[in-house]
Protein backbone atom coordinates (compact mmCIF):
# COMPACT_ATOMS: atom_id res chain seq x y z
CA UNK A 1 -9.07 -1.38 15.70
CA UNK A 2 -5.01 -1.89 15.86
CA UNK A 3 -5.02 -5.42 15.71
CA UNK A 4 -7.63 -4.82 12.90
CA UNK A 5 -5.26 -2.36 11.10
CA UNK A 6 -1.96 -4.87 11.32
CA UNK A 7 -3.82 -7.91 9.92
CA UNK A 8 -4.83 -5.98 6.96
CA UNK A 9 -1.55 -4.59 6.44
CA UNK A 10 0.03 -7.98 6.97
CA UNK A 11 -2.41 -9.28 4.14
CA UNK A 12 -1.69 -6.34 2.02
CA UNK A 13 2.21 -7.45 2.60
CA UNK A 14 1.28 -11.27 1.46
CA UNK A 15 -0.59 -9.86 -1.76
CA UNK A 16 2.03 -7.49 -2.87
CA UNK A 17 4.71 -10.82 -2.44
CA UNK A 18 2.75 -12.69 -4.87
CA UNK A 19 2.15 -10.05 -7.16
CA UNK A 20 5.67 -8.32 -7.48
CA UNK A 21 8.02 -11.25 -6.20
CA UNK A 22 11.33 -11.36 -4.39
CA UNK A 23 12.13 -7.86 -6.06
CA UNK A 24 9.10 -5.83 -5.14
CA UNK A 25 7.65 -3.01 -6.92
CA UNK A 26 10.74 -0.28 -7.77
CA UNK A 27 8.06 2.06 -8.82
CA UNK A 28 8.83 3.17 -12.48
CA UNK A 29 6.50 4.02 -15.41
CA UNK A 30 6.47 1.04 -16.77
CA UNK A 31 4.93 -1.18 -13.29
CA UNK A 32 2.67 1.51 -12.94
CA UNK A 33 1.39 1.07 -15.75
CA UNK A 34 1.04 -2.61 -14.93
CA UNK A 35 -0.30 -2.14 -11.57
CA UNK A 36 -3.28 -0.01 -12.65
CA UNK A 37 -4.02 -1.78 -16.05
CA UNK A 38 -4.09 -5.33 -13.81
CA UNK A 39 -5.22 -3.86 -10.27
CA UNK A 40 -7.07 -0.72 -10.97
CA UNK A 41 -4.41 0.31 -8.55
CA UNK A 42 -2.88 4.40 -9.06
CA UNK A 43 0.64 5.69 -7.95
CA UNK A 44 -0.89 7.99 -5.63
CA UNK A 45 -2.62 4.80 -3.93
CA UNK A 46 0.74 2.75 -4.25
CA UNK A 47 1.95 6.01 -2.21
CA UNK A 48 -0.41 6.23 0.34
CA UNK A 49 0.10 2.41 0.96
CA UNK A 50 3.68 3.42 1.72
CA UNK A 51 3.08 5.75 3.81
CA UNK A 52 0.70 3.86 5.95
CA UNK A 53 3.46 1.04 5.79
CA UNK A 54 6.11 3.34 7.03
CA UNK A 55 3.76 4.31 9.84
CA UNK A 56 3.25 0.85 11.00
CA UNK A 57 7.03 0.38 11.00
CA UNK A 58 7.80 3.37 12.61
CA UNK A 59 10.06 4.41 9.49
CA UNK A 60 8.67 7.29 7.98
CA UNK A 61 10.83 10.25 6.69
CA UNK A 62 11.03 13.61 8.57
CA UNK A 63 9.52 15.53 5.89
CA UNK A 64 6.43 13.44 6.36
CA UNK A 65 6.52 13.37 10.00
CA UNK A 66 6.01 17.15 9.70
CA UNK A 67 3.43 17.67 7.41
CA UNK A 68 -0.11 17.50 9.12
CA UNK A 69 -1.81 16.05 6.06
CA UNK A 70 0.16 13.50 5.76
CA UNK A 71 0.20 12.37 9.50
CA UNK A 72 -3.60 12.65 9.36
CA UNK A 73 -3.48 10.44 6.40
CA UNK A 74 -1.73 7.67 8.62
CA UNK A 75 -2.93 7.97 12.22
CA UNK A 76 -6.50 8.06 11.35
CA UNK A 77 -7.15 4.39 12.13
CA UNK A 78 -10.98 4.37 10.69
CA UNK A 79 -9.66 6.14 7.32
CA UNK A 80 -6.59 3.85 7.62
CA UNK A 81 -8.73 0.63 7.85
CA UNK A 82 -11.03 1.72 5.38
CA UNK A 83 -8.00 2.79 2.79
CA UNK A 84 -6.03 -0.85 3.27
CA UNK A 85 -9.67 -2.50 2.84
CA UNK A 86 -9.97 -1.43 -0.43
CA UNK A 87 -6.29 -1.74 -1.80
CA UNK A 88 -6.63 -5.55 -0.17
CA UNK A 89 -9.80 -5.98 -2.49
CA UNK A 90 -8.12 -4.35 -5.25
CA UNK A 91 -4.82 -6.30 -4.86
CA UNK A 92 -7.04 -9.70 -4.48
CA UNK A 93 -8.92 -8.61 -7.23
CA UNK A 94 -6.57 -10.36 -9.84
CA UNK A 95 -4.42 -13.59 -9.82
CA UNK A 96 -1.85 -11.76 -12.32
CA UNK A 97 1.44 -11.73 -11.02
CA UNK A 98 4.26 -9.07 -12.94
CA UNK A 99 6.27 -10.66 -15.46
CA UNK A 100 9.65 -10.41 -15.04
């Protein structure tokens, strides 16, 4: 299931390139608003993608190294796997790409 998990995180890392560019998302209102009216894709899933990201990278922030929901939230490989399947389909869903 790991090598499972990094090529679907790798493939969410190639979507989010084409979508948001050299700059990446910086998470204000306005790309929010972007991301969900083009991707069907919340904040609170752009979050959870980060945290799962962090997690792969070994990067994540003491304050979410110490709360239990959180780690369960990232070291759960089949709820992991099954999260990153959907934001893949949801990021592939679309060819748009944010105007800048």
């Amino acid at each position: 299931m790991i090598g499972l998990r990094q090529n679907l995180v790798d493939a969410v890392l190639v979507e989010i390139t084409r979508v948001w560019g050299e700059e990446g998302l910086q998470g204000n209102v306005p790309e929010y608003a972007w991301l969900f009216d083009s991707y069907g894709i919340s904040e609170e899933e752009d979050v959870q993608w980060q945290l799962v990201f962090e997690h792969e990278i070994d990067e994540m922030l003491d304050e979410d190294l110490d709360d239990k929901e959180v780690m369960a939230s990232v070291e759960d490989d089949a709820r992991v796997i099954a999260f990153l399947h959907r934001f893949l389909a949801k990021y592939q869903s679309s060819a748009a790409t944010f105007p800048r």
